[in-house]
Protein backbone atom coordinates (compact mmCIF):
# COMPACT_ATOMS: atom_id res chain seq x y z
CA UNK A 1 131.94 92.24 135.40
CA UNK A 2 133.97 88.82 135.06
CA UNK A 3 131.67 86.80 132.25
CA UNK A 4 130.49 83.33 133.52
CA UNK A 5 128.00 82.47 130.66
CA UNK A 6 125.13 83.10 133.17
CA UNK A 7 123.66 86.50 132.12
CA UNK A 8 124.68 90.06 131.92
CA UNK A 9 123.49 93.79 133.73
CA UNK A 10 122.45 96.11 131.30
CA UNK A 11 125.51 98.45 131.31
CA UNK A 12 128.15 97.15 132.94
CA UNK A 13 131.91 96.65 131.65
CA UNK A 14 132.64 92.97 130.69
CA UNK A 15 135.67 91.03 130.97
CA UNK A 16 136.37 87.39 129.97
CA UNK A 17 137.50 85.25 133.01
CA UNK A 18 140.78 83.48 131.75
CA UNK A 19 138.77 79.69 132.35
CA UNK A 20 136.15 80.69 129.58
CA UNK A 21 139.04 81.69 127.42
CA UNK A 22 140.51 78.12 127.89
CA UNK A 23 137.01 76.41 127.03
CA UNK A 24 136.76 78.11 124.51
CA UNK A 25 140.43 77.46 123.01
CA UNK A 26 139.73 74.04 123.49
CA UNK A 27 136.24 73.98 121.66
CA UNK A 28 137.53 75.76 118.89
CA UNK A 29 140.66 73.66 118.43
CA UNK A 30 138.02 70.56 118.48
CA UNK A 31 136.16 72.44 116.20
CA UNK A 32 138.85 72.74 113.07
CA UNK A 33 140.17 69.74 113.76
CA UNK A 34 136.48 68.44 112.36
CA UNK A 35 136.32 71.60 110.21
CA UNK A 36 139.62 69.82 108.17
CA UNK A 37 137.73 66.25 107.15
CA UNK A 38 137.00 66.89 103.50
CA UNK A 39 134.81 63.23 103.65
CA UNK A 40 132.07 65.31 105.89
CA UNK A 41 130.30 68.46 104.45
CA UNK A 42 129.24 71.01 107.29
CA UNK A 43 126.39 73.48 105.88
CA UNK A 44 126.84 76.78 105.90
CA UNK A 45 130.94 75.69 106.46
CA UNK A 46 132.06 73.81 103.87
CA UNK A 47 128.45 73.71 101.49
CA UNK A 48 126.69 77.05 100.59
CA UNK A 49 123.86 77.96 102.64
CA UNK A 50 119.98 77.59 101.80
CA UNK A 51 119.12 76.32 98.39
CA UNK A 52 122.86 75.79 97.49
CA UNK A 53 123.62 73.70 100.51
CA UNK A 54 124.55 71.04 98.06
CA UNK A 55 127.30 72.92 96.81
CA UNK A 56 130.82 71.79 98.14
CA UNK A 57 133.06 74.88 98.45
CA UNK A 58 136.75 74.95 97.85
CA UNK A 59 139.28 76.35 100.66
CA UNK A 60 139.53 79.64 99.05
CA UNK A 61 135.45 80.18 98.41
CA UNK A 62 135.19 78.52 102.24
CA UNK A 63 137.64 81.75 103.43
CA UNK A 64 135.49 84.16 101.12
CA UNK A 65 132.36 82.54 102.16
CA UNK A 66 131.96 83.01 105.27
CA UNK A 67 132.97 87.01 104.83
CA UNK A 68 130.24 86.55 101.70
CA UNK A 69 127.49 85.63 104.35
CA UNK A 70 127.78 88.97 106.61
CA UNK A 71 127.38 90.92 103.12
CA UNK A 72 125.57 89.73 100.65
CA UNK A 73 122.02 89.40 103.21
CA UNK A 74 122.71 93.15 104.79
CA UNK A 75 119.45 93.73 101.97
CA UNK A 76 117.55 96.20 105.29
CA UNK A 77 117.33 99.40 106.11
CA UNK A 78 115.78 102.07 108.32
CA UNK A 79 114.27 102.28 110.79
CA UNK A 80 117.25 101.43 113.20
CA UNK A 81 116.79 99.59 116.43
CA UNK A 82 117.69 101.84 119.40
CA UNK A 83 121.15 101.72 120.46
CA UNK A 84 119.78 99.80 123.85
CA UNK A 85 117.84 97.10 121.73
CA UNK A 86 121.55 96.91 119.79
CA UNK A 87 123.57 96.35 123.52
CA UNK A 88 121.00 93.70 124.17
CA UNK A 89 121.00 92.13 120.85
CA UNK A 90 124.78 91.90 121.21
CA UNK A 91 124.64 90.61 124.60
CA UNK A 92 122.62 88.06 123.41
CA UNK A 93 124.55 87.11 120.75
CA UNK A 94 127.62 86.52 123.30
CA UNK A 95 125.50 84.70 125.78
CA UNK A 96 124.86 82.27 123.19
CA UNK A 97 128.15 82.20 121.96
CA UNK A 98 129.68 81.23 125.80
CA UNK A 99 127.28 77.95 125.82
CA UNK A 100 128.94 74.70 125.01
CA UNK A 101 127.28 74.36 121.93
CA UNK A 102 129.11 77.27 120.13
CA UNK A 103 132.63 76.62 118.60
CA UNK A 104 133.31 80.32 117.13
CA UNK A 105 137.17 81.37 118.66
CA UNK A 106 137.97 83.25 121.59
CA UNK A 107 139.33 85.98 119.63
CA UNK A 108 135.64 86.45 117.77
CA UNK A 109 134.07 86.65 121.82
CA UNK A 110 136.78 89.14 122.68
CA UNK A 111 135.89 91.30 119.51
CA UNK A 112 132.61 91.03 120.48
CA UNK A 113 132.67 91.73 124.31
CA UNK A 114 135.32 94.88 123.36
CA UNK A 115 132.80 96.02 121.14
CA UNK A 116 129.77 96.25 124.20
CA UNK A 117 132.40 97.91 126.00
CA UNK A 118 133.35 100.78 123.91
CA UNK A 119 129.81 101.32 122.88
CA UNK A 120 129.64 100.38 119.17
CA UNK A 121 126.05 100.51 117.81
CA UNK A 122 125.46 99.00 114.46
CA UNK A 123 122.93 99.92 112.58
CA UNK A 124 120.69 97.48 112.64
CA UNK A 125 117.21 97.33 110.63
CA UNK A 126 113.69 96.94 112.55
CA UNK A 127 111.49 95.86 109.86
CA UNK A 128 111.56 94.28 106.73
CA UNK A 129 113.01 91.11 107.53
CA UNK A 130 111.64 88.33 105.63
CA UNK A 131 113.79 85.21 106.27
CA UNK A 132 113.69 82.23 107.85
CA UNK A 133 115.30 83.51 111.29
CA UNK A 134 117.55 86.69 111.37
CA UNK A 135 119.65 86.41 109.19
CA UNK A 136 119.15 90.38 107.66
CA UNK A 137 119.22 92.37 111.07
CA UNK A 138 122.14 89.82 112.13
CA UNK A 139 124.50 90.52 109.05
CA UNK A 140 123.43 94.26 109.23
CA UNK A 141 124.90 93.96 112.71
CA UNK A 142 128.17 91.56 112.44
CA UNK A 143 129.52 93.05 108.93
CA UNK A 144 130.15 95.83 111.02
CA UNK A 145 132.80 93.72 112.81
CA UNK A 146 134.25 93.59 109.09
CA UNK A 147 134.86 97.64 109.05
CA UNK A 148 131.70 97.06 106.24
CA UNK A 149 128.23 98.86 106.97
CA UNK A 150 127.06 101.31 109.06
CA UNK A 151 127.34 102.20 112.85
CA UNK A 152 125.27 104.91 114.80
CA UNK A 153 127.19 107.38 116.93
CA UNK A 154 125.12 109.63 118.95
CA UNK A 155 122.05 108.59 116.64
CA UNK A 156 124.54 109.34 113.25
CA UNK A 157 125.17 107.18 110.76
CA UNK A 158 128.81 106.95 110.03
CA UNK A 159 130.73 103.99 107.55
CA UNK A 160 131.85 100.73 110.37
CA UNK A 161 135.31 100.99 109.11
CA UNK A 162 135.75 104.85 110.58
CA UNK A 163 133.99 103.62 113.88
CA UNK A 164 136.61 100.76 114.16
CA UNK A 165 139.45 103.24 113.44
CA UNK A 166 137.78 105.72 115.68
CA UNK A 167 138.53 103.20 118.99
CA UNK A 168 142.21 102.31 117.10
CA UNK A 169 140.73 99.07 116.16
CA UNK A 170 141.21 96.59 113.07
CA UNK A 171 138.11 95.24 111.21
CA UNK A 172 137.81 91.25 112.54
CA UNK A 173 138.95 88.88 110.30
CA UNK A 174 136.80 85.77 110.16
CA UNK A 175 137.86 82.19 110.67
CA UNK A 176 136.02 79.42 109.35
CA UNK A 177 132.43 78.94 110.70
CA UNK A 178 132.35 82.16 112.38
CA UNK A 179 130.54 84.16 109.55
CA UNK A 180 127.61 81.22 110.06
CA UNK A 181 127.70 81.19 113.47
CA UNK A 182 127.01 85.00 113.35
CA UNK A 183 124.07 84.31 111.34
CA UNK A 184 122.45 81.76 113.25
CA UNK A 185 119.82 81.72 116.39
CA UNK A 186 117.25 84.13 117.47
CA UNK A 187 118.87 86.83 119.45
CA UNK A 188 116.99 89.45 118.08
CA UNK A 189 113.49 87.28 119.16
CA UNK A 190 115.30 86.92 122.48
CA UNK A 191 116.24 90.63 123.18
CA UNK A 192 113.05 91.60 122.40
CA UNK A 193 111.22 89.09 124.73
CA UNK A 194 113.41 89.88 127.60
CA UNK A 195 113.06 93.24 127.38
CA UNK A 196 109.55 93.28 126.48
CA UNK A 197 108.84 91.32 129.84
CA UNK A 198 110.00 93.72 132.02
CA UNK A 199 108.14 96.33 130.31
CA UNK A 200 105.06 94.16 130.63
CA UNK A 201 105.68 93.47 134.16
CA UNK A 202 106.09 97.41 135.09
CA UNK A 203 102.95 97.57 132.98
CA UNK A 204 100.67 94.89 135.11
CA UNK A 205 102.29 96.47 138.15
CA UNK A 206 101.13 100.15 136.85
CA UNK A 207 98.05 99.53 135.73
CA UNK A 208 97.22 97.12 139.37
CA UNK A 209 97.64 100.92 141.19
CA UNK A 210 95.10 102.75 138.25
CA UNK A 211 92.69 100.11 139.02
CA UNK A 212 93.37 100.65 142.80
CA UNK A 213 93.01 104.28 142.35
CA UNK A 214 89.70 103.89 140.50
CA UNK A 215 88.12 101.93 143.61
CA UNK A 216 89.55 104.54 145.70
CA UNK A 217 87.78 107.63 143.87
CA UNK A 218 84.81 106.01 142.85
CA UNK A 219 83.94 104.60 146.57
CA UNK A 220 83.57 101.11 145.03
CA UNK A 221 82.27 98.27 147.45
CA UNK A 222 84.98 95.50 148.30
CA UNK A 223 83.25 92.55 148.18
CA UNK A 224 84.49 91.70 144.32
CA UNK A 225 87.93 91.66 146.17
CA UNK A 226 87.92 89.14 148.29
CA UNK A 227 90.66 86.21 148.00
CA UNK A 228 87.07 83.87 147.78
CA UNK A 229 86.84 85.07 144.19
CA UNK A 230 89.95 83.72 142.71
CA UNK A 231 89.50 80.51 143.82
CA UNK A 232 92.54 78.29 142.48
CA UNK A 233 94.14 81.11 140.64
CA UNK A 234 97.36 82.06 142.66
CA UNK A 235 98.03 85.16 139.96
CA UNK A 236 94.27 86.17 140.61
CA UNK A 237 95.16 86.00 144.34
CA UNK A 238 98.09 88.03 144.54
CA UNK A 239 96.26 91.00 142.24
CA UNK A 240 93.47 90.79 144.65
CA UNK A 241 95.81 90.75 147.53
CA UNK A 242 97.55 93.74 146.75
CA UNK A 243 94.65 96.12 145.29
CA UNK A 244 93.48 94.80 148.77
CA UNK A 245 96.81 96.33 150.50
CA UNK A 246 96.51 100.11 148.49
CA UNK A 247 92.56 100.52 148.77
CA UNK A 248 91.96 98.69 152.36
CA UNK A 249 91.74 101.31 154.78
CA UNK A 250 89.62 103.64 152.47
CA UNK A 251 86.11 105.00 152.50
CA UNK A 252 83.07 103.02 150.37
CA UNK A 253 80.01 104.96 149.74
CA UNK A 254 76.66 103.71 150.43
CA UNK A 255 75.10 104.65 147.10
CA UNK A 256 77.18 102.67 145.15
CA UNK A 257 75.63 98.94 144.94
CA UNK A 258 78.12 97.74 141.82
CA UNK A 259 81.43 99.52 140.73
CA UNK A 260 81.45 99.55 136.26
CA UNK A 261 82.57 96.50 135.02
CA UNK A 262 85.94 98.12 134.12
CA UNK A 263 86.58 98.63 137.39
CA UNK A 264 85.53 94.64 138.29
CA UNK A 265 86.75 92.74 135.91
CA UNK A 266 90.45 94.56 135.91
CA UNK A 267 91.71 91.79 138.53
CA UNK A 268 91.36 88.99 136.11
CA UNK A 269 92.67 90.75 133.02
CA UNK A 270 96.02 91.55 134.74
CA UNK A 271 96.08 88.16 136.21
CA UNK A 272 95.76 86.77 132.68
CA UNK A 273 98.55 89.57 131.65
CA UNK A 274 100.76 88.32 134.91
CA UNK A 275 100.22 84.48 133.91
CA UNK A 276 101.25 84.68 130.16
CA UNK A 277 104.21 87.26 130.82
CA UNK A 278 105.46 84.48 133.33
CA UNK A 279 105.11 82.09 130.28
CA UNK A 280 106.94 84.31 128.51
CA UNK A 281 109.87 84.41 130.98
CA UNK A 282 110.25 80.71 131.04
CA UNK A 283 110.12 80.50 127.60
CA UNK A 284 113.16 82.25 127.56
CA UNK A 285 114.94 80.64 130.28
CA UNK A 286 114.11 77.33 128.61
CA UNK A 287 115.43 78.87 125.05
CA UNK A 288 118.69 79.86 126.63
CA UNK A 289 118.92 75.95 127.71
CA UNK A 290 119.25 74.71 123.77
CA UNK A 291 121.42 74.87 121.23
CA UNK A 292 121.34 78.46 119.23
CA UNK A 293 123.90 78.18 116.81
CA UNK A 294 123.61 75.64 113.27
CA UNK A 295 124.82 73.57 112.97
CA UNK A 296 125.69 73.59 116.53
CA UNK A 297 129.21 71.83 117.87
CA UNK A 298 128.01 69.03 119.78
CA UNK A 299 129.95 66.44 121.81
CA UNK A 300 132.25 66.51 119.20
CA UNK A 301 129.92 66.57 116.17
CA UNK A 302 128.22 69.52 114.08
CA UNK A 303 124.67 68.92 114.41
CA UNK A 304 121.84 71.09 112.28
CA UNK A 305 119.50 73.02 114.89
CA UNK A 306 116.61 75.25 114.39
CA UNK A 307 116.86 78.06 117.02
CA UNK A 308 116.65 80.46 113.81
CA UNK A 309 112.45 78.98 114.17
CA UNK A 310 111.65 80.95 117.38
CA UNK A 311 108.15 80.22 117.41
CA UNK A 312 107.78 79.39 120.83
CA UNK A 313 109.15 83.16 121.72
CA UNK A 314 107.29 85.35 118.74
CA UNK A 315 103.30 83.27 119.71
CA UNK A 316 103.77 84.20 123.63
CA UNK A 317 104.76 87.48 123.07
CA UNK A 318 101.60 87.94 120.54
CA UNK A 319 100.16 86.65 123.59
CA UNK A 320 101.07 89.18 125.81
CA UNK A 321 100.44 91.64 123.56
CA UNK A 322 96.60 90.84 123.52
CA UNK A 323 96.87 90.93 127.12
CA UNK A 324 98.28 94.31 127.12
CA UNK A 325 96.03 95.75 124.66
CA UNK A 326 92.63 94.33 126.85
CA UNK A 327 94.40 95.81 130.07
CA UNK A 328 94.40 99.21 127.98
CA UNK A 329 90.89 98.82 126.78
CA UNK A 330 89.74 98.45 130.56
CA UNK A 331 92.13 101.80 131.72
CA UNK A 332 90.48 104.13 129.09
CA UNK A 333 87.52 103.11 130.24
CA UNK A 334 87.70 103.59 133.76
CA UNK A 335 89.25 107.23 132.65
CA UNK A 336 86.01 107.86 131.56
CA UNK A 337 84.17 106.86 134.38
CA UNK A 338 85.88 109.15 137.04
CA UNK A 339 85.12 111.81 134.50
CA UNK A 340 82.02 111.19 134.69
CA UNK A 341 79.76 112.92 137.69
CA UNK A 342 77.58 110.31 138.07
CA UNK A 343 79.77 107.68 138.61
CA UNK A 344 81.91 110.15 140.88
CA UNK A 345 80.10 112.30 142.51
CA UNK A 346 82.80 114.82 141.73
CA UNK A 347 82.20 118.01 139.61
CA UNK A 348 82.04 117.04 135.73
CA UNK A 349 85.59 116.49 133.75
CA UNK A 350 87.35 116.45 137.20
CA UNK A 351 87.80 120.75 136.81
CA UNK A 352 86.82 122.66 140.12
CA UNK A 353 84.69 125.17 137.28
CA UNK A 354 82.81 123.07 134.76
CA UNK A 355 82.05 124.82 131.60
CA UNK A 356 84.83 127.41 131.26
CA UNK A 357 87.08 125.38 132.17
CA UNK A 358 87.49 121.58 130.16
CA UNK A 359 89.45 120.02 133.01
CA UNK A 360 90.81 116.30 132.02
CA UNK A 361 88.49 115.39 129.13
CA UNK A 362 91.22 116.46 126.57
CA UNK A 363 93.99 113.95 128.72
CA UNK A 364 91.41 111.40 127.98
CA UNK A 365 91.25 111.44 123.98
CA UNK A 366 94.69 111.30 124.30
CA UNK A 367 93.96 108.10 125.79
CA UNK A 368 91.48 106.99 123.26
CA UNK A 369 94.08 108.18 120.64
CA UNK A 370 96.57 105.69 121.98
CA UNK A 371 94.22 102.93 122.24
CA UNK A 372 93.36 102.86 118.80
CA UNK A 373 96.90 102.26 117.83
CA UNK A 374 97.17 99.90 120.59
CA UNK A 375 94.48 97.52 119.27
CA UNK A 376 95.47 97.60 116.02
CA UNK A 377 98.56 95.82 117.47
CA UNK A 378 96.38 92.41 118.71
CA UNK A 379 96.40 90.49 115.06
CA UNK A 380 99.29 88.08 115.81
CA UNK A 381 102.42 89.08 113.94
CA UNK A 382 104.22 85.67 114.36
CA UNK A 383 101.86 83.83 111.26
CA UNK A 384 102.21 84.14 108.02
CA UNK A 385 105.31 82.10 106.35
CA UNK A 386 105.76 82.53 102.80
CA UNK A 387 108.24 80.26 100.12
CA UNK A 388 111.47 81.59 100.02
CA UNK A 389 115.20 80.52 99.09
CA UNK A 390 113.88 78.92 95.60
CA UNK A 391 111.49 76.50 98.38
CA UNK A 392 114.00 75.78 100.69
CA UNK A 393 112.76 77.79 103.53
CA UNK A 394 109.31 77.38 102.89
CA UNK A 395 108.20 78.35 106.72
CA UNK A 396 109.08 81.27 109.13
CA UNK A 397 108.57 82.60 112.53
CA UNK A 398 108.15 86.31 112.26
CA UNK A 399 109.11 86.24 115.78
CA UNK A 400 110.90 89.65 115.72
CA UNK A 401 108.31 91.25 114.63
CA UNK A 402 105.69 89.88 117.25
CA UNK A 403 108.40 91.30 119.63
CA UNK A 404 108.56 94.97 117.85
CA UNK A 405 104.94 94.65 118.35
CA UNK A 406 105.07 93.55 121.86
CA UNK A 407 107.29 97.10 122.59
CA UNK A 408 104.80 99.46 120.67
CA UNK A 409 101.79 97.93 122.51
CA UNK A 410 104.08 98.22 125.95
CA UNK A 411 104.71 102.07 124.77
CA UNK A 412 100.85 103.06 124.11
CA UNK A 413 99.74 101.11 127.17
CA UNK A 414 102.34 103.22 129.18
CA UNK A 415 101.48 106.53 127.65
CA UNK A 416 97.18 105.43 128.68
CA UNK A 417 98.81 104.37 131.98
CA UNK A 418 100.11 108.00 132.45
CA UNK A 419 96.92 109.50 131.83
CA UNK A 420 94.98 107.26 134.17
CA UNK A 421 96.77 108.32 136.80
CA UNK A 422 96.49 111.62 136.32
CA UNK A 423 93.18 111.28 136.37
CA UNK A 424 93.63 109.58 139.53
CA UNK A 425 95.80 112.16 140.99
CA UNK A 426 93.30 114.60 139.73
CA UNK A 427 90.05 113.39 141.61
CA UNK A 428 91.50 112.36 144.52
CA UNK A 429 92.57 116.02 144.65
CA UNK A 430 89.14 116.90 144.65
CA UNK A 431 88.25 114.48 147.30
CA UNK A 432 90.77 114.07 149.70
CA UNK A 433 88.95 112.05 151.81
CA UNK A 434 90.70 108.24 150.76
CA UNK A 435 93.18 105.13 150.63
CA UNK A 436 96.23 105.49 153.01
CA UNK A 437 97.37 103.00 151.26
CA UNK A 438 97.63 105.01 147.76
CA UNK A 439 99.20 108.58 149.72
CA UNK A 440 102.47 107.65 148.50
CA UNK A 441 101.77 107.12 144.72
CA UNK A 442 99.23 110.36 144.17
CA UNK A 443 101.81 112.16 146.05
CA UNK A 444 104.44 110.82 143.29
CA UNK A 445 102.06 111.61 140.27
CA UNK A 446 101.80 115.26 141.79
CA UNK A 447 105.18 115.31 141.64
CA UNK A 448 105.82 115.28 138.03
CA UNK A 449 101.74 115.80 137.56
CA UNK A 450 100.71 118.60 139.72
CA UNK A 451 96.91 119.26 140.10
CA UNK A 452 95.27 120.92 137.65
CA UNK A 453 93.54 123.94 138.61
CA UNK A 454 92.82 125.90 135.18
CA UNK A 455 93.23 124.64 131.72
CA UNK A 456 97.07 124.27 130.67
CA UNK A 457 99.41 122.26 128.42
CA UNK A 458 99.62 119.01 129.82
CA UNK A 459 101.61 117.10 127.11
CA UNK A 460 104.69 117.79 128.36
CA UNK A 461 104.26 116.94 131.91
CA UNK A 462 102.64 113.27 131.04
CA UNK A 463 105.71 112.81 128.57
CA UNK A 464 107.93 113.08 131.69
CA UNK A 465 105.23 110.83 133.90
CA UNK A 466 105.13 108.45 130.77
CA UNK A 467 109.68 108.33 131.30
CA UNK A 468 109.09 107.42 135.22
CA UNK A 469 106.57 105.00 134.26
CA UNK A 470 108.91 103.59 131.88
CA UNK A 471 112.36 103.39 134.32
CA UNK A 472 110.50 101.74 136.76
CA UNK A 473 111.68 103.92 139.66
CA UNK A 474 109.04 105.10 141.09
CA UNK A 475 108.37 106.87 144.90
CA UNK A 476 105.54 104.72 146.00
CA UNK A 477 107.58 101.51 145.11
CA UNK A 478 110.63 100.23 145.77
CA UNK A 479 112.05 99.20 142.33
């Protein structure tokens, strides 16, 4: 792939087109020749960095400083991200660095992009990271680039410098800014949003076919469906619209005047989920539109930023977390209810011999076991600053944590996802008589799923429903 600034596939090689190599020459040249005015201090350049910005720095401490800056905060340690939160983190990091803003060399992006391409994974800590913005997970990551830290190969911890020798490379020598400009921004806050949208959105997208699925089995009347009930609400609409599309054509039994309200109130809680995901997503898009580095090189003059402060990323994503964790209080809910015989009308704990047999109650205290961790997830992890830095940074975000928080509520809420529609799968077996619309997706749970007809291990089979969930690649859609 020939890198235009614009955004990167997960996986794919990279290569510099020659006119971002030029732009970038001729930023960095504009850059130093700024860099060499001893009349104008640049933080983090020529000046220490937090509480001893004040202090002017010498040429040799500026060459040892900015080396000093990728060491002296690598303070973390395990747990390590996974090596495909690291690619993203990195590609972050070089989409940011490809803006106009940035002024780090073309020789520092080509280290950088070689470094996605032959698959080095620094180690880079999860949790733990008290500073104003990033700066501990981000010099865990970049003194690797140094031959200093530690790099995971095949999940191993091995010393950075053997890595770099490993691929017949030389540790990166930094030139002036660059250690700073490595520290700076929210890429960590940013990979973590981006991914933990599309997790979300395969989430709301899931957990629309449980709900269908639970109006299919249960017989439930239509009327709470109709486009009449979202009035204004375009995201209520389109939920609506296609629960409408999977459950149609199917049968509704007379006996039932009102479905449970977990089954009638879903619509609105993944519209909610669909509405502040998509505030999410623009929150990004917007983010990618300002200036992450600081001070950032702009129209000819350093400028101080604050992209490290990425509070408008870390409160949505508490957001969506909520909104996940509701949309798994409503799914382990309507487990129960298609357990249930009377709400039903299918034999007790959805096993063809009730009694001997315990049929899917056990799948559903999994659920309930991965709903309590989910909602202890909802307390927003983004608050809470504390003085640090002798009072100079006196405020942070904590927005990489309300993204590790986002993923673990995305991984419970898939794992309660799984066992919904098993249960599903499960009555519908029972009762073939339903949805044309929803053929295609029991058939793929059966798949992987098949019907239970006597009592067996099921963990393993809804780990490997819980990994299609996850991919996204599923047979009844066409992602």
């Amino acid at each position: 792939m020939i890198i235009t600034g614009s955004g990167f596939a997960d996986g794919e090689r990279l290569v510099l087109a020659k006119p971002l190599v030029e732009a970038l020459k001729r930023r960095r040249e504009a850059a130093g020749i700024l860099l060499s005015r001893p009349e104008k201090p640049v933080y983090g350049v020529t000046t220490g960095m937090g509480r001893l910005a004040g202090v002017a720095l010498d040429a040799r401490q500026q060459a040892e400083h900015q080396r000093n800056l990728l060491i002296g905060r690598a303070v973390g340690g395990p747990p390590w991200l996974p090596p495909e939160d690291v690619r993203a983190l990195l590609l972050a990091r070089l989409d940011d660095f490809l803006q106009p803003w940035s002024a780090v060399s073309p020789e520092l992006v080509q280290f950088l992009v070689d470094r996605l391409n032959d698959g080095f994974t620094p180690a880079v800590p999860r949790t733990g990271l008290g500073s104003s913005g990033e700066i501990i997970p981000l010099s865990h990551a970049f003194q690797t680039f140094l031959g200093i830290g530690t790099v995971l190969e095949d999940g191993v911890e091995i010393p950075a410098a053997e890595a770099l020798a490993k691929r017949g490379v030389e540790p990166y020598v930094l030139g002036p800014k660059e250690g700073a400009s490595l520290l700076q921004g929210s890429p960590l806050a940013v990979m973590h949003s981006q991914r933990g949208e599309t997790e979300a959105r395969r989430l709301i997208d899931l957990q629309t076919l449980t709900e269908a699925m639970a109006i299919d089995v249960l017989g439930a009347p239509r009327e709470a469906l109709s486009p009449v009930m979202a009035g204004g609400d375009e995201q209520l609409r389109r939920i609506l619209a296609a629960v409408n599309e999977l459950v149609g054509a199917g049968p509704v039994r007379a006996d039932v005047v009102q479905a449970p309200l977990s089954v009638r109130v879903a619509p609105r809680a993944l519209a909610h989920a669909a509405r502040v995901t998509d505030d999410l997503s623009e929150t990004v898009r917007r983010w990618r539109t300002m200036p992450g580095d600081s001070p950032s090189f702009i129209e000819g003059e350093f400028v101080p930023g604050t992209a490290y402060h990425a509070i408008d990323l870390g409160l949505r994503m508490d957001a969506v977390t909520a909104a996940l964790v509701h949309l798994g209080e409503i799914s382990v809910q309507r487990q129960h209810r298609l357990l249930d015989e009377r709400f039903s009308g299918l034999p007790a704990q959805l096993t063809s011999d009730p009694g001997p047999r315990a049929g899917l109650v056990p799948l559903h205290k999994r659920a309930v076991g991965e709903l309590h961790a989910l909602r202890r997830l909802a307390a927003p992890a983004t608050l809470g600053s504390i003085d640090t830095s002798a009072g100079q940074e006196d405020v942070q975000a904590f927005a990489w944590a309300a993204g590790e928080q986002l993923r673990a509520a995305a991984s419970h809420l898939f794992a309660i996802t799984a066992c919904e529609l098993v249960t599903g799968s499960q009555a519908r077996h029972l009762a073939p008589d339903g949805a044309p619309g929803l053929d295609a997706a029991y058939e793929w749970v059966r798949t992987v799923v098949p019907p239970v007809e006597e009592d067996r291990p099921l963990g393993p089979e809804v780990e490997r429903l819980i990994t299609a969930c996850r991919t996204g690649k599923t047979a009844w859609t066409s992602a």
